[in-house]
C-alpha atoms as a PDB file:
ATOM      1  CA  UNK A   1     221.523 153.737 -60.181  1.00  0.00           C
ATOM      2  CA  UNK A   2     223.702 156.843 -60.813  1.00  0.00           C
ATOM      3  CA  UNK A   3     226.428 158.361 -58.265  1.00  0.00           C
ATOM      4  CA  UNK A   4     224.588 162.334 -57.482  1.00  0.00           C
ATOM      5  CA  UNK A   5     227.732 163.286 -55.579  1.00  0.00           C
ATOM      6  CA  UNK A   6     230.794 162.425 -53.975  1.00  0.00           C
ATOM      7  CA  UNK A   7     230.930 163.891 -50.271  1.00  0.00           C
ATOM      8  CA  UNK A   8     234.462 164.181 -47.786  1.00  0.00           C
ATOM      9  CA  UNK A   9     235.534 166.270 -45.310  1.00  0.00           C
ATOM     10  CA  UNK A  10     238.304 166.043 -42.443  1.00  0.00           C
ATOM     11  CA  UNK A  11     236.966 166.008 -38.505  1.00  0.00           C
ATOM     12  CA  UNK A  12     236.156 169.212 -37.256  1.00  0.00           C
ATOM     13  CA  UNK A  13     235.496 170.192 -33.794  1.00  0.00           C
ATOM     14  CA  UNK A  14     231.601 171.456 -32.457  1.00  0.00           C
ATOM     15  CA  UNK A  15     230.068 172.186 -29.003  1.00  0.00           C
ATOM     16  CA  UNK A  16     226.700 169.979 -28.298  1.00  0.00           C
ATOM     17  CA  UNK A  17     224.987 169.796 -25.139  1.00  0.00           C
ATOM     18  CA  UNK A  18     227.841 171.942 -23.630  1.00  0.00           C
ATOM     19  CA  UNK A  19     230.668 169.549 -25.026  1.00  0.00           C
ATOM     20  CA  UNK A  20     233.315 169.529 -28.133  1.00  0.00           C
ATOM     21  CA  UNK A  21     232.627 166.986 -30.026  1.00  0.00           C
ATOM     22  CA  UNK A  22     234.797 165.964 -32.637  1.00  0.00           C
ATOM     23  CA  UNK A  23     232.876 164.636 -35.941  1.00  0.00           C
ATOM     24  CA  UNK A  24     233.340 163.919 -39.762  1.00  0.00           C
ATOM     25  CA  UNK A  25     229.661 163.895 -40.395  1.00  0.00           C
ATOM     26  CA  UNK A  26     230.038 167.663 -42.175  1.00  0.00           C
ATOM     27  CA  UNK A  27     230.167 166.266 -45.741  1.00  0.00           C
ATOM     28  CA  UNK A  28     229.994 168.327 -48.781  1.00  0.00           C
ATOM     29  CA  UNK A  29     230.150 167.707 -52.500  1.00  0.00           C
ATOM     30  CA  UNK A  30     233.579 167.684 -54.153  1.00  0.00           C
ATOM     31  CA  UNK A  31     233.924 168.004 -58.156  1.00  0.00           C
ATOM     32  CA  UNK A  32     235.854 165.261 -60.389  1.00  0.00           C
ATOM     33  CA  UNK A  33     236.848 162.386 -59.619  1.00  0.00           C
ATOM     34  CA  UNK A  34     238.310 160.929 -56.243  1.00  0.00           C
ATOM     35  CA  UNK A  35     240.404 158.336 -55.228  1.00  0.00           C
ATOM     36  CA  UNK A  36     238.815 155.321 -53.365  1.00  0.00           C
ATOM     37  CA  UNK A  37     241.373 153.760 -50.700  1.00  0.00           C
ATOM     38  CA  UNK A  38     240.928 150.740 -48.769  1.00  0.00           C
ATOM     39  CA  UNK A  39     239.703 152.231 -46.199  1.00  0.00           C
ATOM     40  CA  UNK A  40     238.133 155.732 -46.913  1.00  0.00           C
ATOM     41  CA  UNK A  41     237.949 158.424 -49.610  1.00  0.00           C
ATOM     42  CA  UNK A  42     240.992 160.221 -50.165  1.00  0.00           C
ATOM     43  CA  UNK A  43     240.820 163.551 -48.792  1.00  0.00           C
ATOM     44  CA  UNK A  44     238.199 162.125 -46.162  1.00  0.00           C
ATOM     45  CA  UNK A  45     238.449 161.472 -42.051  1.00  0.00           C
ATOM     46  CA  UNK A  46     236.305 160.191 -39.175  1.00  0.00           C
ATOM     47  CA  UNK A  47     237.249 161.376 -35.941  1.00  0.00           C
ATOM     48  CA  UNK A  48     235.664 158.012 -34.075  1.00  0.00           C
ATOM     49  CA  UNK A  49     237.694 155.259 -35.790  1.00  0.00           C
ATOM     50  CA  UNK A  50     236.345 152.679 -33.008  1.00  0.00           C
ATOM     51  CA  UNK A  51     232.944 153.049 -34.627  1.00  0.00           C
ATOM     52  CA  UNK A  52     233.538 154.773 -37.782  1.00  0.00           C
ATOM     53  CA  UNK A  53     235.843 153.890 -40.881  1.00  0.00           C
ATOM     54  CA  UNK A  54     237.527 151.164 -41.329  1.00  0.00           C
ATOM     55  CA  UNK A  55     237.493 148.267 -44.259  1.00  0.00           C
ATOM     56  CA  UNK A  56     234.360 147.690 -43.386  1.00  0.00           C
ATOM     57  CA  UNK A  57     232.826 150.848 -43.260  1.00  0.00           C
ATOM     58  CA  UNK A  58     235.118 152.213 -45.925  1.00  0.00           C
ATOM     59  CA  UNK A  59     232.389 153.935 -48.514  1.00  0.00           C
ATOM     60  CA  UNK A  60     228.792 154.925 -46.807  1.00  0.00           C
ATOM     61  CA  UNK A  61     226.133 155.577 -49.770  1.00  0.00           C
ATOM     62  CA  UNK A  62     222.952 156.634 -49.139  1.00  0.00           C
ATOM     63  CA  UNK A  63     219.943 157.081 -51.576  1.00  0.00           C
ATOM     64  CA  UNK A  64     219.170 160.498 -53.018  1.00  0.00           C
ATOM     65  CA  UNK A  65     215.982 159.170 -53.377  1.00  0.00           C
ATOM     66  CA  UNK A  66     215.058 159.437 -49.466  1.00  0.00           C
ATOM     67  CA  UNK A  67     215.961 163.279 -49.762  1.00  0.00           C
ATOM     68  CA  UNK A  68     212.051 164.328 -50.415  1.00  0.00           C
ATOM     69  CA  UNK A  69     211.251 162.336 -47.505  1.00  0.00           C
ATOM     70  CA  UNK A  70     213.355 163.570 -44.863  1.00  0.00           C
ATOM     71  CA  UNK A  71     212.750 167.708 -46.235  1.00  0.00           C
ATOM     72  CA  UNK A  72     208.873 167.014 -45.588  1.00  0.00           C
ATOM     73  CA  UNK A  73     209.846 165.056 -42.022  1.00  0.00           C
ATOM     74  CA  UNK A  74     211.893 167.794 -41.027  1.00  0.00           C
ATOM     75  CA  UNK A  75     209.885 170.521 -42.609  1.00  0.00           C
ATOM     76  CA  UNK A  76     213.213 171.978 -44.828  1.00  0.00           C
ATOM     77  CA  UNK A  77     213.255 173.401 -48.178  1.00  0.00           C
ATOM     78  CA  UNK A  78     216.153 171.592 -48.821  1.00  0.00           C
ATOM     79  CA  UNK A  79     219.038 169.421 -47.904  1.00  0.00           C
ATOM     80  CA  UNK A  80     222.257 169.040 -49.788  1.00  0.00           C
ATOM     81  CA  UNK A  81     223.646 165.926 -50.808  1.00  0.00           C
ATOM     82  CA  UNK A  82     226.283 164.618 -48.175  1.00  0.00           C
ATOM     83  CA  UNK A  83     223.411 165.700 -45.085  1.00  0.00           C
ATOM     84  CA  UNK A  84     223.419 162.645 -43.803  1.00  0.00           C
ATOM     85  CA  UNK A  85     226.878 161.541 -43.786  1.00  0.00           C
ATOM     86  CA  UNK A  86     227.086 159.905 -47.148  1.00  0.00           C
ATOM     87  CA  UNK A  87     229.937 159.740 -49.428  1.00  0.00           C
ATOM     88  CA  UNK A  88     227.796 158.619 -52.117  1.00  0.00           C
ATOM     89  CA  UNK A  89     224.877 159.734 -52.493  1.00  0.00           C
ATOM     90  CA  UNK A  90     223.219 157.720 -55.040  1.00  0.00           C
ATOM     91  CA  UNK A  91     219.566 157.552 -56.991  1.00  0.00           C
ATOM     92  CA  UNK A  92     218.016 154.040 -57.663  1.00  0.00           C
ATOM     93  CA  UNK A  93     220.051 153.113 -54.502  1.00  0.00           C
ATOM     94  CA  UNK A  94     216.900 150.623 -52.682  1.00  0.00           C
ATOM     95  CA  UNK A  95     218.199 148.829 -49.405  1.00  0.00           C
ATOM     96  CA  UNK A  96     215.112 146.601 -49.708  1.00  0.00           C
ATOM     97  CA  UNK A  97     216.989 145.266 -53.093  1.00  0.00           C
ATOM     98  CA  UNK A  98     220.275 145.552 -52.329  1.00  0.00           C
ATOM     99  CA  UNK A  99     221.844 142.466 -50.168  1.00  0.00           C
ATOM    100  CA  UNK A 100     224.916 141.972 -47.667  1.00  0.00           C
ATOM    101  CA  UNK A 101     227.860 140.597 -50.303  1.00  0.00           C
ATOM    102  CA  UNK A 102     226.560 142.524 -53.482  1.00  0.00           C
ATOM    103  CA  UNK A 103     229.013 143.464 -55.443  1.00  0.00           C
ATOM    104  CA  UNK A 104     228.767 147.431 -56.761  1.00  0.00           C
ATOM    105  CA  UNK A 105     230.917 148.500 -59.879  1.00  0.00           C
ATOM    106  CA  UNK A 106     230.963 152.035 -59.387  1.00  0.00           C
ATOM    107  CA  UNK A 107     233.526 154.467 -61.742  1.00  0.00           C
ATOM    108  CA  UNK A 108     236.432 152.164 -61.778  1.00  0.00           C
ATOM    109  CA  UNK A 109     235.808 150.422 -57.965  1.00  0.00           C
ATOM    110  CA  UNK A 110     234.475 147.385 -57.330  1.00  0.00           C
ATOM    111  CA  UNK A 111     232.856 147.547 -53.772  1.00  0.00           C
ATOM    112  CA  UNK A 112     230.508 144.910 -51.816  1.00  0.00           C
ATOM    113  CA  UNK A 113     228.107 146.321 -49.306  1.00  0.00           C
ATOM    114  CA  UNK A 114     229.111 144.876 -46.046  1.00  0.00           C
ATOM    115  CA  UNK A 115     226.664 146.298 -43.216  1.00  0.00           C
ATOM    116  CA  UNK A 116     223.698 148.718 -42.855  1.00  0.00           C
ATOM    117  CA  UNK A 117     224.070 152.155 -41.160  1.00  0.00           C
ATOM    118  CA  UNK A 118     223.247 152.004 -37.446  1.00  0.00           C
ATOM    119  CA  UNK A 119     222.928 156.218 -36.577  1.00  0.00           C
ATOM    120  CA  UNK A 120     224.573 157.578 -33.779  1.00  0.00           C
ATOM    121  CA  UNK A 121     223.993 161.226 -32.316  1.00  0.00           C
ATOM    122  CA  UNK A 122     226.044 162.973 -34.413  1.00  0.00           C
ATOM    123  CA  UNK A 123     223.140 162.545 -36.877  1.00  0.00           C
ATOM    124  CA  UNK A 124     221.126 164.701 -34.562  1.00  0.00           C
ATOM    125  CA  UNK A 125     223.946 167.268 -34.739  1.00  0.00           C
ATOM    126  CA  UNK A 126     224.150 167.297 -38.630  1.00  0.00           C
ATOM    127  CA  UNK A 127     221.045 167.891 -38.727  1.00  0.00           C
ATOM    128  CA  UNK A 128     220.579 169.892 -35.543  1.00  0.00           C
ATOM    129  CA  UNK A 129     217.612 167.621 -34.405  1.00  0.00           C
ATOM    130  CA  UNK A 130     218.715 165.260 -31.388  1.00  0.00           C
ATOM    131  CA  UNK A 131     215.555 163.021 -32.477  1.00  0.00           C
ATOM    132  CA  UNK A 132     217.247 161.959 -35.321  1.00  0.00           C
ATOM    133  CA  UNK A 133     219.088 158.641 -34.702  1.00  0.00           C
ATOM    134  CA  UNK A 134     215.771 157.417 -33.519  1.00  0.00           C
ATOM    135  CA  UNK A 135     213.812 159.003 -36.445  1.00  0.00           C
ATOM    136  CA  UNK A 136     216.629 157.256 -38.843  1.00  0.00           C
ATOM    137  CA  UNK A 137     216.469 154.084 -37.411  1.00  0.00           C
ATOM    138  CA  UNK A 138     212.189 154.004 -37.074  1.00  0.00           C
ATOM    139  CA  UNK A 139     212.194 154.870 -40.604  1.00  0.00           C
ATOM    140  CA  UNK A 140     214.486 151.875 -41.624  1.00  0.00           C
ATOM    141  CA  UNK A 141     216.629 153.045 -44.744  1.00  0.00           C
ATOM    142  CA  UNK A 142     219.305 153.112 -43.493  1.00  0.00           C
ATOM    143  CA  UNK A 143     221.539 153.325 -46.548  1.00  0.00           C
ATOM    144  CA  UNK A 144     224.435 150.656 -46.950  1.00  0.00           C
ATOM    145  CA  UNK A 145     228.101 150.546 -46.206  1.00  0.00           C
ATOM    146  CA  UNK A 146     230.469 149.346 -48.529  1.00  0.00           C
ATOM    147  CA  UNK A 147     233.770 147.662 -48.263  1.00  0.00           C
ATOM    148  CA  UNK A 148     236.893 148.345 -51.244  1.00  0.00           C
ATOM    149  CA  UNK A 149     237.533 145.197 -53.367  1.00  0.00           C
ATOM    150  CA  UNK A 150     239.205 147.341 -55.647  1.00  0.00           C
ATOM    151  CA  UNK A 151     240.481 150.500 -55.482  1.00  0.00           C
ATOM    152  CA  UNK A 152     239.817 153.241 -57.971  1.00  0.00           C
ATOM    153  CA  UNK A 153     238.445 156.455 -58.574  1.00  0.00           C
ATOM    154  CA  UNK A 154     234.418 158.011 -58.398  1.00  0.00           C
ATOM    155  CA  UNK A 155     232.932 160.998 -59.399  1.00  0.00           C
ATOM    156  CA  UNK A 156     229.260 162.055 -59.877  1.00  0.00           C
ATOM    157  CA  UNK A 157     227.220 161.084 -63.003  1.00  0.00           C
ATOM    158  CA  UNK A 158     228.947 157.130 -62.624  1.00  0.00           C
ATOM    159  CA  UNK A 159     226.883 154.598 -62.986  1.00  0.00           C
ATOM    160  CA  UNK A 160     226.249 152.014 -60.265  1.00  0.00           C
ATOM    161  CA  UNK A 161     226.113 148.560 -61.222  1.00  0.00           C
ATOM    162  CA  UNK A 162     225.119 145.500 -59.003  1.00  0.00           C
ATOM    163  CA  UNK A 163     227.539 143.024 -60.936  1.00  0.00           C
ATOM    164  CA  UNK A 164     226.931 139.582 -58.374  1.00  0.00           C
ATOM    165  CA  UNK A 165     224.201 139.010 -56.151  1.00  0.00           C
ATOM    166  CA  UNK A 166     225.052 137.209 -53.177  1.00  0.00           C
ATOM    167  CA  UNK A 167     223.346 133.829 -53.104  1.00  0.00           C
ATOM    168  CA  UNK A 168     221.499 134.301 -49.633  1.00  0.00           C
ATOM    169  CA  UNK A 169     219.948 137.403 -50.850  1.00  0.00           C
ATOM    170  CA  UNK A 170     219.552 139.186 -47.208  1.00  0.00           C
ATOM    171  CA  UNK A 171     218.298 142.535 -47.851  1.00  0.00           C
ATOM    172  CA  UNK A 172     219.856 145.344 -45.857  1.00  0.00           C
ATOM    173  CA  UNK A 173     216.490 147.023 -44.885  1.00  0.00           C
ATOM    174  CA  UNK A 174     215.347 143.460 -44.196  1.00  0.00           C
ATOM    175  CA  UNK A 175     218.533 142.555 -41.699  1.00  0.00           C
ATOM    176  CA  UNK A 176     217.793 146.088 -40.370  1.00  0.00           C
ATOM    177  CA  UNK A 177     214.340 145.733 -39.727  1.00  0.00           C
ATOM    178  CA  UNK A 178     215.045 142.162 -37.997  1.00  0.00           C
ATOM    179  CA  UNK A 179     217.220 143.374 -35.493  1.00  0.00           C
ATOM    180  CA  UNK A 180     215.268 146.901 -34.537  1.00  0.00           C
ATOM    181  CA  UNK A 181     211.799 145.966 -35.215  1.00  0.00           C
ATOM    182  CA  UNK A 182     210.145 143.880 -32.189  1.00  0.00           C
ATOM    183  CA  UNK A 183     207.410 143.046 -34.191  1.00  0.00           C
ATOM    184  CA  UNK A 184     209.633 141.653 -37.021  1.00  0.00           C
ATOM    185  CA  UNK A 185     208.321 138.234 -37.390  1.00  0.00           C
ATOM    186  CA  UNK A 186     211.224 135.182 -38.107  1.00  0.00           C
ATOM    187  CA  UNK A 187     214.493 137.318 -36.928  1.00  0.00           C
ATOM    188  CA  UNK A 188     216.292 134.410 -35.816  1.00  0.00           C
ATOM    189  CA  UNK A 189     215.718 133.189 -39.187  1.00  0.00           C
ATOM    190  CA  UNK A 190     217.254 136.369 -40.935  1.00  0.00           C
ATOM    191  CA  UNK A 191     220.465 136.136 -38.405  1.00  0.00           C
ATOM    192  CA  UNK A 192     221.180 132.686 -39.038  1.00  0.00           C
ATOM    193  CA  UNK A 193     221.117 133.416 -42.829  1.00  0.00           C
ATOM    194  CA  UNK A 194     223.330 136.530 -42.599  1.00  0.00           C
ATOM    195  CA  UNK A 195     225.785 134.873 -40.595  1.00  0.00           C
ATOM    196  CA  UNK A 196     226.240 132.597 -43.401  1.00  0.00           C
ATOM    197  CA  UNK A 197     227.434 135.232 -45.446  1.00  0.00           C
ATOM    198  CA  UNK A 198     231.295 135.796 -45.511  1.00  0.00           C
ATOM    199  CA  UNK A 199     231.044 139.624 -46.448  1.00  0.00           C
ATOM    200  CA  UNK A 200     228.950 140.456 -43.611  1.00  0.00           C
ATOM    201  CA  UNK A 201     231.061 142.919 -41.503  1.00  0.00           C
ATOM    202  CA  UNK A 202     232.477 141.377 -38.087  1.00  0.00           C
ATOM    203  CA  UNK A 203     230.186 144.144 -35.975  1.00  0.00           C
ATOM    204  CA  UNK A 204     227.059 142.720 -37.120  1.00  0.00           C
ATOM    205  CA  UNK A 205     228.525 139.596 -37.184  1.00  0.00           C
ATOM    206  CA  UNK A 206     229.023 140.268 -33.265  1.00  0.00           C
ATOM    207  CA  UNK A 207     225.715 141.871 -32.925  1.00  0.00           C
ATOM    208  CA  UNK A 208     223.946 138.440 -34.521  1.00  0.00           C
ATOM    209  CA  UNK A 209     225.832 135.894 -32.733  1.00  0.00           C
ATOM    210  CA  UNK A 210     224.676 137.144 -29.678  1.00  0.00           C
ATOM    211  CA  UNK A 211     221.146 137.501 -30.576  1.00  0.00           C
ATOM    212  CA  UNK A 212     220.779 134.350 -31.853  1.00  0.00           C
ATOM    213  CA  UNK A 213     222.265 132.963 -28.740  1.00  0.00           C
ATOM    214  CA  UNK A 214     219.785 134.903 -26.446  1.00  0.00           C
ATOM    215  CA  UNK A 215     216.747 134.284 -28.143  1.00  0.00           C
ATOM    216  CA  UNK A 216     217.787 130.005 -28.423  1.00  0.00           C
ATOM    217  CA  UNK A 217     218.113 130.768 -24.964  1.00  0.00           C
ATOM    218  CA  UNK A 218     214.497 132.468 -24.918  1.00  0.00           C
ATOM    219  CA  UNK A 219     212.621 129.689 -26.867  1.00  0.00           C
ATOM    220  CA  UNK A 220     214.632 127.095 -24.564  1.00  0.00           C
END
């Protein structure tokens, strides 16, 4: 896996469906190298920070590979790296390989991938198609979100290294597809095996708790 691009940018305001909306979505490339924080990029902002940023949600890669996809799904030339949100975007990056607790080395960071990417409208206004977070989510590749273990610096051409593999070996696409896909067969399954995983981010963590409990609920 190699690092494409790096992608920032600060909150800016936009009217949708009548409304201003304040969103960090707008990333673009940025040359060089850039300082990885605890939390976020340096130089980068999210205007939601109730369900954006945070430790948990401190990097958000996606795979350059998926690019091809989404220009023949949404009928464009082409889309620039940082479309969909991404700091990183990244080729090689496979969420049907990659677990919750990995460990990444990437330039001189050491990150762990902590969640999968649930999409909320502002993809549809990035990409000016309000079908999107539904699109995103049916298509289940979702990219992955990463948490700082240690803080460095990134810039494009690094390579991305999956140093540890956590033990449970919980794919992201496969956690993903658990909780959205109906038809998924042995969810509770996943669940119980994620939650057994200390990096998995306290939102899911939330999310799969309560699941769990409904469906015991269900089968009793």
């Amino acid at each position: 896996m190699e690092v494409i691009s790096v992608n920032v940018s600060t909150p800016v305001e936009v009217e949708y469906l009548g409304k201003i909306i304040t969103t960090g979505i707008f990333k673009k490339p940025i040359a060089g190298p850039v300082n990885v924080r605890n939390n976020n990029f340096v130089g980068d902002g999210q205007a939601d920070l109730k369900n954006h940023g945070g430790t948990d949600k401190a990097v958000y890669a996606f795979s350059a590979d998926h690019y091809p996809y989404w220009c023949k799904t949404l009928s464009c030339l082409e889309l620039a790296p940082g479309t969909f949100g991404e700091n990183l975007t990244i080729s090689g990056l496979d969420e049907a390989t990659l677990h919750i607790g990995d460990h990444l080395s990437i330039g001189s960071c050491l990150l762990e991938v902590s969640q999968p990417r649930v999409p909320c409208f502002k993809l549809g206004i990035a990409l000016n198609n309000k079908l999107m977070p539904k699109l995103f989510t049916e298509n289940f590749a979702t990219g992955v979100y990463l948490r700082v273990l240690q803080e460095g610096a990134i810039k494009a051409g690094d390579e991305v290294a999956v140093i540890t593999r956590d033990p449970a070996q919980v794919s992201v696409k496969t956690l993903f597809q658990a909780f959205f896909n109906k038809a998924f067969d042995g969810s509770t399954e996943i669940f119980e095996q994620a939650l057994q995983i200390p990096a998995l981010a306290d939102e899911w963590r939330n999310h799969l708790s309560n699941r769990v409990a409904k469906n015991t609920k269900h089968d009793g």
